[in-house]
N, C-alpha and C. Protein backbone atom coordinates (compact mmCIF):
# COMPACT_ATOMS: atom_id res chain seq x y z
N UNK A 1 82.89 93.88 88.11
CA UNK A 1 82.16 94.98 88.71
C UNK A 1 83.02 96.23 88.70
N UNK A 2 82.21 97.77 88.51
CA UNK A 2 82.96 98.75 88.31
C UNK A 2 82.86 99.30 90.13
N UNK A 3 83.91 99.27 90.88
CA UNK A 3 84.35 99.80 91.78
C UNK A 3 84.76 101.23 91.63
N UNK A 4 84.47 102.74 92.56
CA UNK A 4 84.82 103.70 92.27
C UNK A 4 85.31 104.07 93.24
N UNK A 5 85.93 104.86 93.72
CA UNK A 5 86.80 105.87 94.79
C UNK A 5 87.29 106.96 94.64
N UNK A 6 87.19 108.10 95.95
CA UNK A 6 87.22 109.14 95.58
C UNK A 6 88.02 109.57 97.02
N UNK A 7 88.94 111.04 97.00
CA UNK A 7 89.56 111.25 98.35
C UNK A 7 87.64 111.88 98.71
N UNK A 8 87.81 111.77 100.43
CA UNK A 8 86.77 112.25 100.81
C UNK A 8 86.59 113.93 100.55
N UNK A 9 85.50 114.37 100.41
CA UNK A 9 84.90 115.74 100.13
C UNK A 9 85.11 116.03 98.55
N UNK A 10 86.07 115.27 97.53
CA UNK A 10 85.95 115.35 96.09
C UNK A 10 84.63 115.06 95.79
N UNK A 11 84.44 115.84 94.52
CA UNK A 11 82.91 115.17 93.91
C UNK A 11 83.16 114.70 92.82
N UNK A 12 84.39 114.14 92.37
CA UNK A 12 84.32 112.97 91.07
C UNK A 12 84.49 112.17 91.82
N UNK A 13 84.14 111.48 90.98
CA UNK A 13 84.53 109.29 91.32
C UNK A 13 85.27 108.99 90.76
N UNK A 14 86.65 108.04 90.76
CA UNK A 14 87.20 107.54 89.98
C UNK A 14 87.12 106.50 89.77
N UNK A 15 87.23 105.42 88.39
CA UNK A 15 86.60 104.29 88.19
C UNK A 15 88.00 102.62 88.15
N UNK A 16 87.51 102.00 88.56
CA UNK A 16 88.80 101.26 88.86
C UNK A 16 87.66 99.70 88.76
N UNK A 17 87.71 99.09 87.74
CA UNK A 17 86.92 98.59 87.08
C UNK A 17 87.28 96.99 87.31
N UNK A 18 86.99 96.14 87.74
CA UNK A 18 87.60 94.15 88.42
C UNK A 18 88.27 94.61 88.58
N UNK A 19 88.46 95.19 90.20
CA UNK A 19 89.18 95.16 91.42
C UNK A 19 88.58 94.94 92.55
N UNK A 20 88.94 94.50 93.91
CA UNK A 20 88.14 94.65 95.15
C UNK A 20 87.80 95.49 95.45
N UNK A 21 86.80 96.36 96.32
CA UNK A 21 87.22 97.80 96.69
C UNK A 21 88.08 97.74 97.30
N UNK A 22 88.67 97.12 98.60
CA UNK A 22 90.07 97.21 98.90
C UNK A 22 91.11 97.42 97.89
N UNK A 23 91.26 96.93 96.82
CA UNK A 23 92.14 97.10 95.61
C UNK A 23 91.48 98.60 95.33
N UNK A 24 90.48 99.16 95.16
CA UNK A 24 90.31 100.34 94.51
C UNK A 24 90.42 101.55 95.57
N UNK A 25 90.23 101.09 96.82
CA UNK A 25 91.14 102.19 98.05
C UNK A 25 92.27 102.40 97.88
N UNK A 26 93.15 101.17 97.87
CA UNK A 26 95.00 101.27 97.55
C UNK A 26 95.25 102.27 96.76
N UNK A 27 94.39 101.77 95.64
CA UNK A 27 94.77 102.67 94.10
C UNK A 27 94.88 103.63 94.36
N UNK A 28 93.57 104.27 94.71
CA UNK A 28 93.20 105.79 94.81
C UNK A 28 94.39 106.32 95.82
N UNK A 29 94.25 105.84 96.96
CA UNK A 29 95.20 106.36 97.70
C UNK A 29 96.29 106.65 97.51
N UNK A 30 97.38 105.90 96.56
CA UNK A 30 98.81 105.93 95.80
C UNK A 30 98.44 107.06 95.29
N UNK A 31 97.57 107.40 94.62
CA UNK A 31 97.45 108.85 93.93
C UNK A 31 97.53 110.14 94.30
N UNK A 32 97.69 109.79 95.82
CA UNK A 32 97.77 111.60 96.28
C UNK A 32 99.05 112.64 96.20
N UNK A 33 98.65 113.75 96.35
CA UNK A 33 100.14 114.61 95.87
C UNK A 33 100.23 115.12 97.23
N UNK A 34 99.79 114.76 98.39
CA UNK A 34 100.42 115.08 99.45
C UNK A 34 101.93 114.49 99.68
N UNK A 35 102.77 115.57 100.56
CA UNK A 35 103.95 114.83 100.78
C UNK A 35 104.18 113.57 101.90
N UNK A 36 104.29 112.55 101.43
CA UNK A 36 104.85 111.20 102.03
C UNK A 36 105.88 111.14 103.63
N UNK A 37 105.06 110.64 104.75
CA UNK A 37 104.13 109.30 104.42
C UNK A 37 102.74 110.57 104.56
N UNK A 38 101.77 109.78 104.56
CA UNK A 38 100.73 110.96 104.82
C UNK A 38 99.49 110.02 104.71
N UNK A 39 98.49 110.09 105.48
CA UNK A 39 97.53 109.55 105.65
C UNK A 39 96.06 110.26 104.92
N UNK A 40 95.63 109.51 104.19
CA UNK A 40 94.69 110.35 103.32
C UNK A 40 92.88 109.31 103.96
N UNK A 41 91.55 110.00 103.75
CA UNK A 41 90.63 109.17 103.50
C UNK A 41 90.35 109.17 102.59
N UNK A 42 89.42 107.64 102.09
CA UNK A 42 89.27 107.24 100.62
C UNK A 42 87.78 107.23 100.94
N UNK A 43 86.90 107.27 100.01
CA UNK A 43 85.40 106.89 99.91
C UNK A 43 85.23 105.57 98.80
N UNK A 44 84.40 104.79 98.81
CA UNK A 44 84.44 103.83 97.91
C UNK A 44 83.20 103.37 97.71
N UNK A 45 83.05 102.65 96.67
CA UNK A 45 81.43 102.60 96.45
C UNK A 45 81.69 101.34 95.15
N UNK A 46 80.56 100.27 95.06
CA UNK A 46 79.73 99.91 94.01
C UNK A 46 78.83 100.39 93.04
N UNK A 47 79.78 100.77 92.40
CA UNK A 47 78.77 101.34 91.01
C UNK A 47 77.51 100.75 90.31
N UNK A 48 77.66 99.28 90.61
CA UNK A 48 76.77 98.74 89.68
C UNK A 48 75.81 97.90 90.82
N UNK A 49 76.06 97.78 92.14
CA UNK A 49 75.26 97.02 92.96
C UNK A 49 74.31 98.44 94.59
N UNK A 50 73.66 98.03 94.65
CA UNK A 50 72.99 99.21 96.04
C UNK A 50 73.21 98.29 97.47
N UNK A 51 73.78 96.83 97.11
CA UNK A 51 73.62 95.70 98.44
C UNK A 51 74.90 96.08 98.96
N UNK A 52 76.13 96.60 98.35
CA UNK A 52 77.40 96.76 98.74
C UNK A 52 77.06 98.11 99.34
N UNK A 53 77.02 98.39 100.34
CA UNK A 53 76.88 100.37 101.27
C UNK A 53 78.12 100.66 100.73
N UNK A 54 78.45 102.33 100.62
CA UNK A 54 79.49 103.16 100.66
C UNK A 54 80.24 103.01 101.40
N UNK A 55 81.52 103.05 101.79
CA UNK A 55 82.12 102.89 103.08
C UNK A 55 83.39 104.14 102.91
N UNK A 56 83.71 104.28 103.91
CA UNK A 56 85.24 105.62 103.85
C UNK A 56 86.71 104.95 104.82
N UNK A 57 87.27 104.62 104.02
CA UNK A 57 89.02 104.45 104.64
C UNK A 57 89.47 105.21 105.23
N UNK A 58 90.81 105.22 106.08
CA UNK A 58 92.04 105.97 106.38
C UNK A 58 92.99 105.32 105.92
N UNK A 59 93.79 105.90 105.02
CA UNK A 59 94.81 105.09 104.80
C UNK A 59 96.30 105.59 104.53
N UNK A 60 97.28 104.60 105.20
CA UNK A 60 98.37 105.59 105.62
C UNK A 60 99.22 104.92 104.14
N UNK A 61 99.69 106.27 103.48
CA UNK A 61 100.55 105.89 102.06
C UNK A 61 101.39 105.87 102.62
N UNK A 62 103.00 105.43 102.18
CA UNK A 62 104.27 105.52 102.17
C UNK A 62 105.36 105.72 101.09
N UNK A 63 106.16 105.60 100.77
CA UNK A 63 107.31 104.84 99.59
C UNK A 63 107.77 104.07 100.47
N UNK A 64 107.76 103.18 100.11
CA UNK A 64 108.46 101.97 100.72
C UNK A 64 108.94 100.85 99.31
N UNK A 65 110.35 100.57 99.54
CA UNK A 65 111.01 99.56 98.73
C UNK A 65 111.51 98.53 99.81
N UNK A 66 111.71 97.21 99.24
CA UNK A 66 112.45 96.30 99.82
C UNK A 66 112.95 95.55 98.57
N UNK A 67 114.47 94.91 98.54
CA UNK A 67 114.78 93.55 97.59
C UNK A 67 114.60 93.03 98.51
N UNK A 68 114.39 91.46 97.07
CA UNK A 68 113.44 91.00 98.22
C UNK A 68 114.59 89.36 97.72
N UNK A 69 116.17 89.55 96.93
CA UNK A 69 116.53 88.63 97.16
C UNK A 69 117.72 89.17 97.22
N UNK A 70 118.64 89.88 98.29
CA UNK A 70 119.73 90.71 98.21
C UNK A 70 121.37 90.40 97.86
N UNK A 71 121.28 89.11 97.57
CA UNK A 71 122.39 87.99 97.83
C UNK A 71 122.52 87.30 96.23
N UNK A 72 121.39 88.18 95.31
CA UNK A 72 121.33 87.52 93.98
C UNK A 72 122.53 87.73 92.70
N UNK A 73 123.29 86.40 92.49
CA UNK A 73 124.39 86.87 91.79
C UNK A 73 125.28 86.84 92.73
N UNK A 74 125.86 87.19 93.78
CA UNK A 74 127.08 86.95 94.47
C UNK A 74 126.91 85.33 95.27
N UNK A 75 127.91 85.54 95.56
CA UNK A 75 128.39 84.23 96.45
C UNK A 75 129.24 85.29 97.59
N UNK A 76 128.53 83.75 98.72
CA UNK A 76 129.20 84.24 100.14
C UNK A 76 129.98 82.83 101.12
């Protein structure tokens, strides 16, 4: 299914094609050029179904890193 999302008040859609809409909120959201952390809304929609309603996110971006095995290669 083609999933679309858009920041709220844009009038394109962007298309994010076998993903969840949860997966196609994330997406969209990583995309903003506001400066970080920053909380953006997403709009999201089923392109190809009318049973799925529109719905609108808040969603708070970040940069965030973690290793996730910090001890790899040494000995302690």
């Amino acid at each position: 299914m083609n999933r679309q999302a858009r920041f709220a008040g844009e009038a394109v859609w962007s298309d994010f094609p076998n993903v969840s809409l949860f997966e196609a909120v994330r997406q969209k959201a990583i995309t903003t050029s506001l400066p970080l952390p920053a909380t953006v809304r997403v709009e999201v929609r089923c392109s190809e179904s009318d049973d799925i309603p529109n719905d609108t996110y808040d969603v708070l971006v970040s940069k965030h890193a973690s290793i996730l095995n910090p001890r790899k290669g040494t000995e302690v």
